[in-house]
C-alpha atoms as a PDB file:
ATOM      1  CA  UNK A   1      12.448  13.062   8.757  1.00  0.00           C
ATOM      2  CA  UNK A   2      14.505  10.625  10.680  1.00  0.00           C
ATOM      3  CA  UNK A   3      15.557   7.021  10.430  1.00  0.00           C
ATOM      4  CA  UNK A   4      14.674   3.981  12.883  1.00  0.00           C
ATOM      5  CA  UNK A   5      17.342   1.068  13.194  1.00  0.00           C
ATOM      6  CA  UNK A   6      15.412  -2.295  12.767  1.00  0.00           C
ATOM      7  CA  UNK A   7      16.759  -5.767  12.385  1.00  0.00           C
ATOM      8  CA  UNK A   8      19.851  -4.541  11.118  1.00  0.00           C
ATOM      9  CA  UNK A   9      18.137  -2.472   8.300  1.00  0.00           C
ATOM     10  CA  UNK A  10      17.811   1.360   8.484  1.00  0.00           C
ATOM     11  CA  UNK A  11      14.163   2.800   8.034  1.00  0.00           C
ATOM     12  CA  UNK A  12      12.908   6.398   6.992  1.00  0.00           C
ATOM     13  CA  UNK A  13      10.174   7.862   8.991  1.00  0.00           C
ATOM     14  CA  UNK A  14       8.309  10.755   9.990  1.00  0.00           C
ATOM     15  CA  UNK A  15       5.621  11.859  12.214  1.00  0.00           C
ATOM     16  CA  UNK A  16       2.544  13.730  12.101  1.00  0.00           C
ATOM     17  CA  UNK A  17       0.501  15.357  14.761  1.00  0.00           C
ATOM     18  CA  UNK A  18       0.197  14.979  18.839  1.00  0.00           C
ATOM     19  CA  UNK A  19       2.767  12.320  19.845  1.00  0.00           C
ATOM     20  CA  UNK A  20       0.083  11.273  22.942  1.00  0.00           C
ATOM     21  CA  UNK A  21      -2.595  11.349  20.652  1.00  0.00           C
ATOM     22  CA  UNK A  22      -3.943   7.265  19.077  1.00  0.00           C
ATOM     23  CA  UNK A  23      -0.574   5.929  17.043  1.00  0.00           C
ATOM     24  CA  UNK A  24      -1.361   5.170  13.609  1.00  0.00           C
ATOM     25  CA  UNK A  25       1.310   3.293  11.175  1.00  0.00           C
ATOM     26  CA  UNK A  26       0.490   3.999   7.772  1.00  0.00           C
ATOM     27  CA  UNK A  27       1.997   1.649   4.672  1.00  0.00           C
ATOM     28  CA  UNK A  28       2.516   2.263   1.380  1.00  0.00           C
ATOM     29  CA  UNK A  29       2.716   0.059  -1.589  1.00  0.00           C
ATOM     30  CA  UNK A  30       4.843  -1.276  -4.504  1.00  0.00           C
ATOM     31  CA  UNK A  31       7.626   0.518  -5.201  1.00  0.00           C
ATOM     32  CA  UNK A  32       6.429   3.043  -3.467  1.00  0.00           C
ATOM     33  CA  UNK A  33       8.118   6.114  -0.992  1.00  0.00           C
ATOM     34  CA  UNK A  34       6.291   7.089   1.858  1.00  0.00           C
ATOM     35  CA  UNK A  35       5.405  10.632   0.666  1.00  0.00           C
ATOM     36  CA  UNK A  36       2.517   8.730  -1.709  1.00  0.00           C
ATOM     37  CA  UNK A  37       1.031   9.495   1.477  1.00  0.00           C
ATOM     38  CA  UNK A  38       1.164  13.076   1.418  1.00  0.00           C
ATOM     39  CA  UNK A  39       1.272  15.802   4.335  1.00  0.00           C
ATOM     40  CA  UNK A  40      -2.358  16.524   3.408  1.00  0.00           C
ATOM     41  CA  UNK A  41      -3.941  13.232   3.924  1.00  0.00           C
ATOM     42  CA  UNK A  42      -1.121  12.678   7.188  1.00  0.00           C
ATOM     43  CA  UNK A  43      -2.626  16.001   8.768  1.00  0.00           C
ATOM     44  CA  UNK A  44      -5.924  15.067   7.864  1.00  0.00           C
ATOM     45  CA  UNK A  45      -5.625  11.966  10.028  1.00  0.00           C
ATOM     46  CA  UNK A  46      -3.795  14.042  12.287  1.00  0.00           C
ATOM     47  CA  UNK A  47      -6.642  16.474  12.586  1.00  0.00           C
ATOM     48  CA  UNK A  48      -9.106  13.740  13.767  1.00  0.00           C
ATOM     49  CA  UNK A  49      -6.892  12.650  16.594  1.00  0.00           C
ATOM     50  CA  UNK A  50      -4.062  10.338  15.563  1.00  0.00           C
ATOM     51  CA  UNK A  51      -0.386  10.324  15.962  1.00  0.00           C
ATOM     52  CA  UNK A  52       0.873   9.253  12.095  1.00  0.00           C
ATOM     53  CA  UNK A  53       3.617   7.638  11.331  1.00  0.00           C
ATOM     54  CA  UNK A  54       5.067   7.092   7.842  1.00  0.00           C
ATOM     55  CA  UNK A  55       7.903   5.361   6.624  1.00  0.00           C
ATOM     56  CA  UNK A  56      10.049   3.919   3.895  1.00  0.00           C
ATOM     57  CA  UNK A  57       9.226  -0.059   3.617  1.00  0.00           C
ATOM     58  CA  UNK A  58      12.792  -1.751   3.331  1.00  0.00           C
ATOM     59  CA  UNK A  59      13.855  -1.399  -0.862  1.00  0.00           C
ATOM     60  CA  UNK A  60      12.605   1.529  -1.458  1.00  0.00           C
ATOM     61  CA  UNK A  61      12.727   5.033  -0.794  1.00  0.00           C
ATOM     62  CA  UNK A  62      15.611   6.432   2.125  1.00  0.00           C
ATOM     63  CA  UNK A  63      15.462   2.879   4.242  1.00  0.00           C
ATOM     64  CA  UNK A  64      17.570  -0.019   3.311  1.00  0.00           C
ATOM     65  CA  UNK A  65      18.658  -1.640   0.199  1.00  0.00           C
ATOM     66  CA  UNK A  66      18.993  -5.154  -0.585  1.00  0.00           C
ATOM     67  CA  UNK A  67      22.084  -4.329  -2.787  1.00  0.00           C
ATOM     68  CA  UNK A  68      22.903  -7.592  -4.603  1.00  0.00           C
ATOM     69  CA  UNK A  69      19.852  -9.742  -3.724  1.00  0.00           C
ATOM     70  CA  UNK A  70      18.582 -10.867  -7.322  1.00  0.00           C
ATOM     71  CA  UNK A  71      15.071 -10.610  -8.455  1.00  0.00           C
ATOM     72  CA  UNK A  72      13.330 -12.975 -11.068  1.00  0.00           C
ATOM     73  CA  UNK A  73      13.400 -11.625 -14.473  1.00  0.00           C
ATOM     74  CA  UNK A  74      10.465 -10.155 -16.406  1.00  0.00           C
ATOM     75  CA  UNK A  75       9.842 -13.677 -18.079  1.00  0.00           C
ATOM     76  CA  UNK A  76       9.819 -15.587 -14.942  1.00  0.00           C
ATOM     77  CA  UNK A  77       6.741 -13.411 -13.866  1.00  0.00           C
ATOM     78  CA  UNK A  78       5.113 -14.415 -17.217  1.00  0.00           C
ATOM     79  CA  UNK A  79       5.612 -17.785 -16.222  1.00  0.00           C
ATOM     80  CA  UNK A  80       4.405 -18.254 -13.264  1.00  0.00           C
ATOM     81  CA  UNK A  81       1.080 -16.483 -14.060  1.00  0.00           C
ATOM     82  CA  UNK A  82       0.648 -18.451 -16.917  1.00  0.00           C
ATOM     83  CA  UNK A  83       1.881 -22.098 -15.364  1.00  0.00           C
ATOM     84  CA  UNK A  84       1.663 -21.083 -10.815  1.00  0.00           C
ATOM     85  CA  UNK A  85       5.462 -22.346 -11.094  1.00  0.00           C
ATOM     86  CA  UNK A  86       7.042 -21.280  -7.405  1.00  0.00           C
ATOM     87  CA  UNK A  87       8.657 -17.992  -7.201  1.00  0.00           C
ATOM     88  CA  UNK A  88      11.765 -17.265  -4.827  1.00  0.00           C
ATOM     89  CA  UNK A  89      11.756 -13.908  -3.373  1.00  0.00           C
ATOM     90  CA  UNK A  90      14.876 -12.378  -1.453  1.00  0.00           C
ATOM     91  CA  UNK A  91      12.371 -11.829   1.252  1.00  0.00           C
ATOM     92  CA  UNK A  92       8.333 -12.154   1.572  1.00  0.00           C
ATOM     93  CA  UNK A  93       5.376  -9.993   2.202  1.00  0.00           C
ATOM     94  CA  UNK A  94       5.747 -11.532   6.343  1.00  0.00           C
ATOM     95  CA  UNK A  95       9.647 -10.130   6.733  1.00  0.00           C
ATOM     96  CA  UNK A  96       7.983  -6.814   5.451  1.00  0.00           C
ATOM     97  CA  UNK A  97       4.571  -7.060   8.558  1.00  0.00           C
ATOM     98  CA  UNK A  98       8.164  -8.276  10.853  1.00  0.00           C
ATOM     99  CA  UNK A  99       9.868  -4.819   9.727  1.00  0.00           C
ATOM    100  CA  UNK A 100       6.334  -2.950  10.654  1.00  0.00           C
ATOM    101  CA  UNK A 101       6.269  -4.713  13.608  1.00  0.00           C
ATOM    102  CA  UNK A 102       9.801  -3.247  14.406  1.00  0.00           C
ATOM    103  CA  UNK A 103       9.205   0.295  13.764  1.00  0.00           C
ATOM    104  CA  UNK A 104       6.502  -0.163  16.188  1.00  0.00           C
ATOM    105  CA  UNK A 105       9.200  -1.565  18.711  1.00  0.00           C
ATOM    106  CA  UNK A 106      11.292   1.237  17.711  1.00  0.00           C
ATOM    107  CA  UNK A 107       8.778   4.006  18.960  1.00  0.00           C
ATOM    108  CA  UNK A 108       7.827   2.198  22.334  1.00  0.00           C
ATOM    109  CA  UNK A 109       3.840   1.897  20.544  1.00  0.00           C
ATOM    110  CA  UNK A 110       2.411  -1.444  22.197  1.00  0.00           C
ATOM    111  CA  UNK A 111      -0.104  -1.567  19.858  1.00  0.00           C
ATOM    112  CA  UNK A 112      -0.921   0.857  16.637  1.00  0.00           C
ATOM    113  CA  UNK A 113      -4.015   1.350  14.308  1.00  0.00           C
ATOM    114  CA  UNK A 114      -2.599   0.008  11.154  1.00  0.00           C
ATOM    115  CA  UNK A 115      -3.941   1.357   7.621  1.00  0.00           C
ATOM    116  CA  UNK A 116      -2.000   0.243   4.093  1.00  0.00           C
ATOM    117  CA  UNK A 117      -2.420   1.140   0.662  1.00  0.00           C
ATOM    118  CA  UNK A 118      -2.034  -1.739  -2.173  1.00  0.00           C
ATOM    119  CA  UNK A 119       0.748  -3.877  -0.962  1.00  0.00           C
ATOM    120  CA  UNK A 120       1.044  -2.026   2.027  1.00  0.00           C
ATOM    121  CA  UNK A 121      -2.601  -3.745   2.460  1.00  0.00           C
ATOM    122  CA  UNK A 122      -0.944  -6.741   1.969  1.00  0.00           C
ATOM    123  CA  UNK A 123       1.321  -6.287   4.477  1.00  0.00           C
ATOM    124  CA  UNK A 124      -0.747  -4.959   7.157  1.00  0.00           C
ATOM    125  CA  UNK A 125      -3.676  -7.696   6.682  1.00  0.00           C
ATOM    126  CA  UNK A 126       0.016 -10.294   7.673  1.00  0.00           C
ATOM    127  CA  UNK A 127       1.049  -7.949  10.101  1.00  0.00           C
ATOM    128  CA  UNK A 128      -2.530  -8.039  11.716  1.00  0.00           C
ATOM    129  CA  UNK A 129      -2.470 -12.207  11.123  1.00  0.00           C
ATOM    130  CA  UNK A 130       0.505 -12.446  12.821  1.00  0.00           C
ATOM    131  CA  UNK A 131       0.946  -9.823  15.407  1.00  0.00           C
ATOM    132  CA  UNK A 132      -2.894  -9.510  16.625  1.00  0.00           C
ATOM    133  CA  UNK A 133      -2.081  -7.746  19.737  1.00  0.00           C
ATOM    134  CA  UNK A 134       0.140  -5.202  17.448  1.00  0.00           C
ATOM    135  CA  UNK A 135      -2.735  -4.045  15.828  1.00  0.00           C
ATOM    136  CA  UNK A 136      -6.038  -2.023  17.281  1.00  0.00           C
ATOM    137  CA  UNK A 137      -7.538  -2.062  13.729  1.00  0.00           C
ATOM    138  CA  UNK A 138      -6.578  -2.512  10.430  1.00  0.00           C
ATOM    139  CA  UNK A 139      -7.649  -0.208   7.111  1.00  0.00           C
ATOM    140  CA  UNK A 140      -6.600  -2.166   4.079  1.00  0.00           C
ATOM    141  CA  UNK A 141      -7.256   0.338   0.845  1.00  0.00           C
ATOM    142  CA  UNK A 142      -7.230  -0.107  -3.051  1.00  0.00           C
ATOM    143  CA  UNK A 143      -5.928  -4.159  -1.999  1.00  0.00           C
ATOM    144  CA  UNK A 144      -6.332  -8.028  -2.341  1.00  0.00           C
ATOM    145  CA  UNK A 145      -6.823 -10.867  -0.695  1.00  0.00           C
ATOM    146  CA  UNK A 146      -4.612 -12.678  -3.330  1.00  0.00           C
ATOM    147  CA  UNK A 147      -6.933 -14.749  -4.485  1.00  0.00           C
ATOM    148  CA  UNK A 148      -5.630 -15.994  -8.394  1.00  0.00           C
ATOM    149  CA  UNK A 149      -9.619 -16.306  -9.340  1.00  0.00           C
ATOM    150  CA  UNK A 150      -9.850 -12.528  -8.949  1.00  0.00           C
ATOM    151  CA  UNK A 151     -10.031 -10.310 -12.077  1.00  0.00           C
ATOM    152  CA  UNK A 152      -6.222  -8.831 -12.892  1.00  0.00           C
ATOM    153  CA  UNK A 153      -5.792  -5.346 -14.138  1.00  0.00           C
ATOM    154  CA  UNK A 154      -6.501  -3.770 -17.460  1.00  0.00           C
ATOM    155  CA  UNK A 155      -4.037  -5.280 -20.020  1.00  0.00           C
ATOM    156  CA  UNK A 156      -2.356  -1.883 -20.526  1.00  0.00           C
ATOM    157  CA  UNK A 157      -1.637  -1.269 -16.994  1.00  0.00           C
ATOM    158  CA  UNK A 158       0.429  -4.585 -16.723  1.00  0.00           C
ATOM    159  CA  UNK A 159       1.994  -3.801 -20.502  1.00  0.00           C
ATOM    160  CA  UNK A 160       3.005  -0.614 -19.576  1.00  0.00           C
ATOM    161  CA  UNK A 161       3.729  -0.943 -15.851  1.00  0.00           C
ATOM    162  CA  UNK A 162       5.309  -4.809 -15.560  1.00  0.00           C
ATOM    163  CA  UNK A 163       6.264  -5.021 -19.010  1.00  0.00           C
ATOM    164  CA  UNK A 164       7.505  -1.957 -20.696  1.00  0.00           C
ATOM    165  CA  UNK A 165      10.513  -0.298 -19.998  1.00  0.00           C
ATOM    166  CA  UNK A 166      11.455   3.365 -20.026  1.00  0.00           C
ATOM    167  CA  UNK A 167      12.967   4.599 -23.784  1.00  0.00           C
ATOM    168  CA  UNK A 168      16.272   4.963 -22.291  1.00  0.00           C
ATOM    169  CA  UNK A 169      17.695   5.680 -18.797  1.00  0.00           C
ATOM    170  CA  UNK A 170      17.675   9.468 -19.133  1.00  0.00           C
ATOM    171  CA  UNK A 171      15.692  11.290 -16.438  1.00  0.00           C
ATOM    172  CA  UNK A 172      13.761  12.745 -18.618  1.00  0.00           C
ATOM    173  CA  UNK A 173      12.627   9.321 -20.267  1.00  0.00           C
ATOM    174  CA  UNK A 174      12.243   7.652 -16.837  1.00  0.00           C
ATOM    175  CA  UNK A 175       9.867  10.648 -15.899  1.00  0.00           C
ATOM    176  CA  UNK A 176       7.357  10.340 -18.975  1.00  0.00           C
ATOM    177  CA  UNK A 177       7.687   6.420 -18.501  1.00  0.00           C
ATOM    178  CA  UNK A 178       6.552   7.220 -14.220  1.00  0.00           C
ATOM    179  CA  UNK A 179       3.952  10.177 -15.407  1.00  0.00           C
ATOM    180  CA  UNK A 180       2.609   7.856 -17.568  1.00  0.00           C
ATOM    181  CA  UNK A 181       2.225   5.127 -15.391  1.00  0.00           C
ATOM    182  CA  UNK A 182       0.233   7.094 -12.592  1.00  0.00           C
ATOM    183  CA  UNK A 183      -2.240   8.695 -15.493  1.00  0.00           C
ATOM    184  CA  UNK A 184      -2.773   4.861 -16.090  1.00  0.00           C
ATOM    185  CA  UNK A 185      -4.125   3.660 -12.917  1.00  0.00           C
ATOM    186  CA  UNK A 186      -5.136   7.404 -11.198  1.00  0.00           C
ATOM    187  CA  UNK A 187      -8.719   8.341 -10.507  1.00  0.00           C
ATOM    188  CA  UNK A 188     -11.259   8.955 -13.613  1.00  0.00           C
ATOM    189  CA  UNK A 189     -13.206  10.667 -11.486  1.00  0.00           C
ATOM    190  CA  UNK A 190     -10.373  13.092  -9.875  1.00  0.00           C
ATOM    191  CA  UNK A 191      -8.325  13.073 -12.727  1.00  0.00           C
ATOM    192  CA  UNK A 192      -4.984  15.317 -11.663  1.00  0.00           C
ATOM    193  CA  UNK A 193      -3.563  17.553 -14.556  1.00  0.00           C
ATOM    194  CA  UNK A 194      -0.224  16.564 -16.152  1.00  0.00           C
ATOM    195  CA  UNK A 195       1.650  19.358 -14.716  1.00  0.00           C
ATOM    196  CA  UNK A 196       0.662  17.988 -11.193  1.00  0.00           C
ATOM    197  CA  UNK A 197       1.870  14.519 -12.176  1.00  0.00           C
ATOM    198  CA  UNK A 198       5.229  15.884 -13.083  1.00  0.00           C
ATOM    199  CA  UNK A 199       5.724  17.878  -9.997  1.00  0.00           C
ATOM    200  CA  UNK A 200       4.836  15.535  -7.876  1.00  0.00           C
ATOM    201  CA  UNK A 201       6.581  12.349  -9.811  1.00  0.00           C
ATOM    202  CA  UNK A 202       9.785  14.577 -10.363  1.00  0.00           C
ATOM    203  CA  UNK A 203      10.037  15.433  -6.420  1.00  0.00           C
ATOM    204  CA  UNK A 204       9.869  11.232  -6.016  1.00  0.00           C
ATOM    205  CA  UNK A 205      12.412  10.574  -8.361  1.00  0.00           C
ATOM    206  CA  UNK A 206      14.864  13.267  -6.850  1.00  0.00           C
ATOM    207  CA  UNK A 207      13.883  12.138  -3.629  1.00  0.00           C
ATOM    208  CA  UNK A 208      15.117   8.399  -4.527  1.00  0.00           C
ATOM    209  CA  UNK A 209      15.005   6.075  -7.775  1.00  0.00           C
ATOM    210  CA  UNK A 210      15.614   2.330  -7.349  1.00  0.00           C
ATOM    211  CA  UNK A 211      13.912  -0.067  -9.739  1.00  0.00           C
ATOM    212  CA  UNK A 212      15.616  -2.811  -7.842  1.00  0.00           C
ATOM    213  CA  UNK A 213      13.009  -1.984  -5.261  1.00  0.00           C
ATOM    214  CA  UNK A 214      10.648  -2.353  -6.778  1.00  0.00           C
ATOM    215  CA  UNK A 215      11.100  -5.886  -8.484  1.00  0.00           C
ATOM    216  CA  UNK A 216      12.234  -7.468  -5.161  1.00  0.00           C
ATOM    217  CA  UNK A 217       9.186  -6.279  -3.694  1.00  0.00           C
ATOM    218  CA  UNK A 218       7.098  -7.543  -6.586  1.00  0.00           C
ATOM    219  CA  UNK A 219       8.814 -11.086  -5.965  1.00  0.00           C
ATOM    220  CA  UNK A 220       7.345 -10.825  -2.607  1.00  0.00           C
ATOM    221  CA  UNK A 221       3.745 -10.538  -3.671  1.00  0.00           C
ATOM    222  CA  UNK A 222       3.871 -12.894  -6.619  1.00  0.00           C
ATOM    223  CA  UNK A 223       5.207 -15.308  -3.657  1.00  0.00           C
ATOM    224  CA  UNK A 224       3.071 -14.652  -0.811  1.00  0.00           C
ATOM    225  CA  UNK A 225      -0.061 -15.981  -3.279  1.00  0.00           C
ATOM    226  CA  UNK A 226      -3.499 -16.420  -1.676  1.00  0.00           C
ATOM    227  CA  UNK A 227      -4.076 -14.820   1.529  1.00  0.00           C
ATOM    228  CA  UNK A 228      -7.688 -16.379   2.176  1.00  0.00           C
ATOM    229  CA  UNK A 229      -7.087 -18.415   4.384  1.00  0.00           C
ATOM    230  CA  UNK A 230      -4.956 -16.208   6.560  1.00  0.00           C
ATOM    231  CA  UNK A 231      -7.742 -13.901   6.592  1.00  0.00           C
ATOM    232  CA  UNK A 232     -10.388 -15.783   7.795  1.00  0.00           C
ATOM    233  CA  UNK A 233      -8.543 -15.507  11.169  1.00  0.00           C
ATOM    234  CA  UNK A 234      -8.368 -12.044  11.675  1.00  0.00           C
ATOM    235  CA  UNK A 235     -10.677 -10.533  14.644  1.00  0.00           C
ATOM    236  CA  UNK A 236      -9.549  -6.830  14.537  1.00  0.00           C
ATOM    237  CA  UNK A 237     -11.728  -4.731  13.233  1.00  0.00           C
ATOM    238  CA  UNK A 238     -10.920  -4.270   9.907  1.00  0.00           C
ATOM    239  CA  UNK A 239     -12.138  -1.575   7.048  1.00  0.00           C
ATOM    240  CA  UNK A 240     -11.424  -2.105   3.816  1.00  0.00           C
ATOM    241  CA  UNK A 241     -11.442   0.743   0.721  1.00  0.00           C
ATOM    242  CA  UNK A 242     -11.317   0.315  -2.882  1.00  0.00           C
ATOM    243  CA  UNK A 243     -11.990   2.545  -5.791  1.00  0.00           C
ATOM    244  CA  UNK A 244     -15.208   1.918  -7.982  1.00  0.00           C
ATOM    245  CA  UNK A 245     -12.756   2.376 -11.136  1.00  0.00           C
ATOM    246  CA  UNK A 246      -9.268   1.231  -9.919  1.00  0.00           C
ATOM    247  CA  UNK A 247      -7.701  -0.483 -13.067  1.00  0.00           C
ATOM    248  CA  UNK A 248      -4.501  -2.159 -11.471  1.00  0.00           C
ATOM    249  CA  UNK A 249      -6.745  -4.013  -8.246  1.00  0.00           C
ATOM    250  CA  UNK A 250     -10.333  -4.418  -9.511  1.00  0.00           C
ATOM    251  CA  UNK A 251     -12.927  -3.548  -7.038  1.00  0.00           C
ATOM    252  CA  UNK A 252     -13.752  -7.039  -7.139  1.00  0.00           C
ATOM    253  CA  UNK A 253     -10.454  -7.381  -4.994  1.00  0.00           C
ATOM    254  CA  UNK A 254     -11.279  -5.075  -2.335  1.00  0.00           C
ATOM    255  CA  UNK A 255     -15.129  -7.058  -1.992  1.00  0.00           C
ATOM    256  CA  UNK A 256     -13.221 -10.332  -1.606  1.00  0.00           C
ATOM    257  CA  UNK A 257     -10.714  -8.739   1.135  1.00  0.00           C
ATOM    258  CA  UNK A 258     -13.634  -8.000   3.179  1.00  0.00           C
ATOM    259  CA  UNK A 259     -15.768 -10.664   1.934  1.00  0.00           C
ATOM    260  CA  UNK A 260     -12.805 -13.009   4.028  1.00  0.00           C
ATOM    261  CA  UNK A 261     -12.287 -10.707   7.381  1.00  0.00           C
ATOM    262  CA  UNK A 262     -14.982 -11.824   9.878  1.00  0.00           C
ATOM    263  CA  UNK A 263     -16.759  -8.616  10.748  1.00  0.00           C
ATOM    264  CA  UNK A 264     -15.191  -6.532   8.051  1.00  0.00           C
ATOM    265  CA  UNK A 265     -16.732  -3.128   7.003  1.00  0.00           C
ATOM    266  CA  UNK A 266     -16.141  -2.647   2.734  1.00  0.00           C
ATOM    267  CA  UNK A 267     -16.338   1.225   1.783  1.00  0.00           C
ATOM    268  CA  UNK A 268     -16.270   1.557  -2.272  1.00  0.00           C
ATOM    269  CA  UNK A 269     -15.882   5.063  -3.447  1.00  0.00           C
ATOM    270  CA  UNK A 270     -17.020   5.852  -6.977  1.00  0.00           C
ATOM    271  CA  UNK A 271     -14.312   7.870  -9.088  1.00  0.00           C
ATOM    272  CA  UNK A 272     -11.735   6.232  -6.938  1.00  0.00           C
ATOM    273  CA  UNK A 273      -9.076   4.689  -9.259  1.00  0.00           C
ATOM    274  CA  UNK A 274      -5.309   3.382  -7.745  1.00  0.00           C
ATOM    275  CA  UNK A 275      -4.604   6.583  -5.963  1.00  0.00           C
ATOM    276  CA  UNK A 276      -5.608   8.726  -3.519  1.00  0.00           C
ATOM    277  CA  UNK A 277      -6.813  11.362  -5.137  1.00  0.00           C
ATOM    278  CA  UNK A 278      -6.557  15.338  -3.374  1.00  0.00           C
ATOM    279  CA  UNK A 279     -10.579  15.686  -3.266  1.00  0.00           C
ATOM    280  CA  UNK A 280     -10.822  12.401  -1.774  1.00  0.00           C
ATOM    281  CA  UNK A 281      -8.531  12.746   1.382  1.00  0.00           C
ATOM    282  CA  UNK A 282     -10.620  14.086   3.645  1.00  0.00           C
ATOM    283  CA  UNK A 283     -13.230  11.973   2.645  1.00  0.00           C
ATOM    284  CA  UNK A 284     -11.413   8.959   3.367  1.00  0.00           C
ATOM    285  CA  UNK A 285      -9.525  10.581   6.601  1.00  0.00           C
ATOM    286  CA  UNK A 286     -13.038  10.931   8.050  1.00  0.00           C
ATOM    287  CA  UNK A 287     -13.915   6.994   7.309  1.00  0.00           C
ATOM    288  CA  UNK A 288     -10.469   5.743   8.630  1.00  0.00           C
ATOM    289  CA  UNK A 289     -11.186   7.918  11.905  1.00  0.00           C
ATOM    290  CA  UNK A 290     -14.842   6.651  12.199  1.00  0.00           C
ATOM    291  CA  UNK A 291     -13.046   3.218  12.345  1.00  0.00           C
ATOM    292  CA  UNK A 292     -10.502   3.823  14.454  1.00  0.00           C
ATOM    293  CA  UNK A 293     -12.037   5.785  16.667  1.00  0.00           C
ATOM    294  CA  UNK A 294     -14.952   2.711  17.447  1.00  0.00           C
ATOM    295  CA  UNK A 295     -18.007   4.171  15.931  1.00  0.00           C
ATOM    296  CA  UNK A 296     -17.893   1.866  12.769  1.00  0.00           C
ATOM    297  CA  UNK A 297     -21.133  -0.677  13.142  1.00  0.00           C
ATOM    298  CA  UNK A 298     -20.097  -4.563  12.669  1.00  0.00           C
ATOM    299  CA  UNK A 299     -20.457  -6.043   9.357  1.00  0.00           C
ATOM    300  CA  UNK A 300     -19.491  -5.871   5.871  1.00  0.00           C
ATOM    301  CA  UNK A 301     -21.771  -2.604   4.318  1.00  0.00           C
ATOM    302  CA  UNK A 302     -21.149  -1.330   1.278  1.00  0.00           C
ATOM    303  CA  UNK A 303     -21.323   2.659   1.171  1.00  0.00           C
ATOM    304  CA  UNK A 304     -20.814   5.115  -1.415  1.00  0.00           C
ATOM    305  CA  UNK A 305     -18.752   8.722  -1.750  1.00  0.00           C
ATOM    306  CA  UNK A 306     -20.664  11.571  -1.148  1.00  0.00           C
END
């Protein structure tokens, strides 16, 4: 791994695969490190002719902090779902497509297929709004258009996930808190064991904690609102995944993504919950590459998991 100086901020990355072969940025979600996307699904993408690049979205993870910049409290989130009061965020959803745009700039890639994962899909449907030429298409998985009419997620994914705070800030207490949290919104139809969750979680924690992060970033999103109308002027070809049974973004949210891109192809994969689950990757490798690689047909389709 290496980092990329952007703006003034410092940004983790790595690489995967031929460095001549089609660039593809790949960007992960709330809170979220980069290794969410892991080697397997990387190579995967790799293996059907792409250059991947991963990295560390600014808060989170190895890249940059925002030491100092406050976040609104738990209750002002409560407030402004219940009453749309305005939310300041230390920085929006766009600085986050500008910082994407940069790590392209960084690497000398003109142009890059883009694909992001929750609020990465967020970022790369602005990054694809405002940087068109940046972007040969754009794969927007388990995400939202924004859209406050859309169904929210299960009450006890927000309770335990926005709400509820680990028992104490022991590792060990901020690990069942995590562990829990992915069991909550992971695959019912790929469900992982709990020793897996705790390998993998543990490795993320060591790797970096920062809760800070995570609320900044969540500032962003509450502010950014509806993105419908932002949407309806994207002409990249654009994919969009979603999970059958994800319980933090309803499928609902993934049909009204692609219900909004003109020319938008919707894949919905049963047993898919808010992950990406290890039996899935290749799965979904093969349908990003199909749509990168120009042989998706136009128009929104609806197709399910083999």
């Amino acid at each position: 791994m290496a980092q990329l100086t952007v703006n003034g901020l410092e940004f983790e990355y790595d690489t995967f695969g031929a460095s001549d072969a089609e660039p593809l940025l790949l960007i992960m979600g709330l809170g979220t490190q980069m290794t969410a996307w892991s080697p397997e699904f990387c190579n995967a993408l790799a293996g059907h002719g792409h250059y991947v690049v991963r990295f560390d979205n600014r808060d989170i993870g190895l890249s940059s902090k925002f030491e100092g910049a406050a976040a609104p409290g738990r209750l002002r989130y409560v407030l402004n779902h219940l009453f749309k009061l305005n939310l300041n965020a230390p920085y929006s959803l766009d600085d986050m497509a500008a910082d994407a745009v940069g790590v392209l700039d960084a690497l000398d890639f003109e142009s890059a297929h883009v694909v992001g994962a929750s609020m990465g899909g967020m970022i790369g449907q602005l990054l694809t709004v405002n940087h068109p030429e940046r972007v040969k298409s754009l794969t927007s998985i388990m995400s939202s258009s924004g859209d406050p009419k859309l169904p929210r997620a299960k009450p006890e994914v927000v309770q335990h996930i926005f709400m509820r705070r680990p028992a104490s800030s022991n590792p060990a207490d901020m690990l069942e808190h995590t562990v829990r949290a992915a069991q909550l919104i992971s695959s019912p139809g790929y469900r992982r064991s709990d020793q897996e969750w705790r390998e993998l979680i543990s490795a993320s924690l060591n790797r970096s904690f920062y809760p800070q992060g995570f609320a900044r970033q969540l500032a962003a999103i509450v502010a950014d609102g509806s993105r419908v109308q932002r949407l309806r002027t994207i002409r990249t070809p654009t994919l969009v995944i979603h999970g059958r049974d994800d319980p933090l973004v309803p499928v609902e949210c993934g049909i009204d993504t692609a219900r909004h891109v003109q020319g938008a192809t919707l894949e919905i994969l049963d047993g898919m919950g808010h992950d990406l689950p290890p039996p899935l990757i290749e799965t979904i490798a093969a349908r990003i590459a199909r749509h990168t690689l120009g042989a998706e047909p136009p128009g929104i389709t609806e197709r399910r998991a083999n």
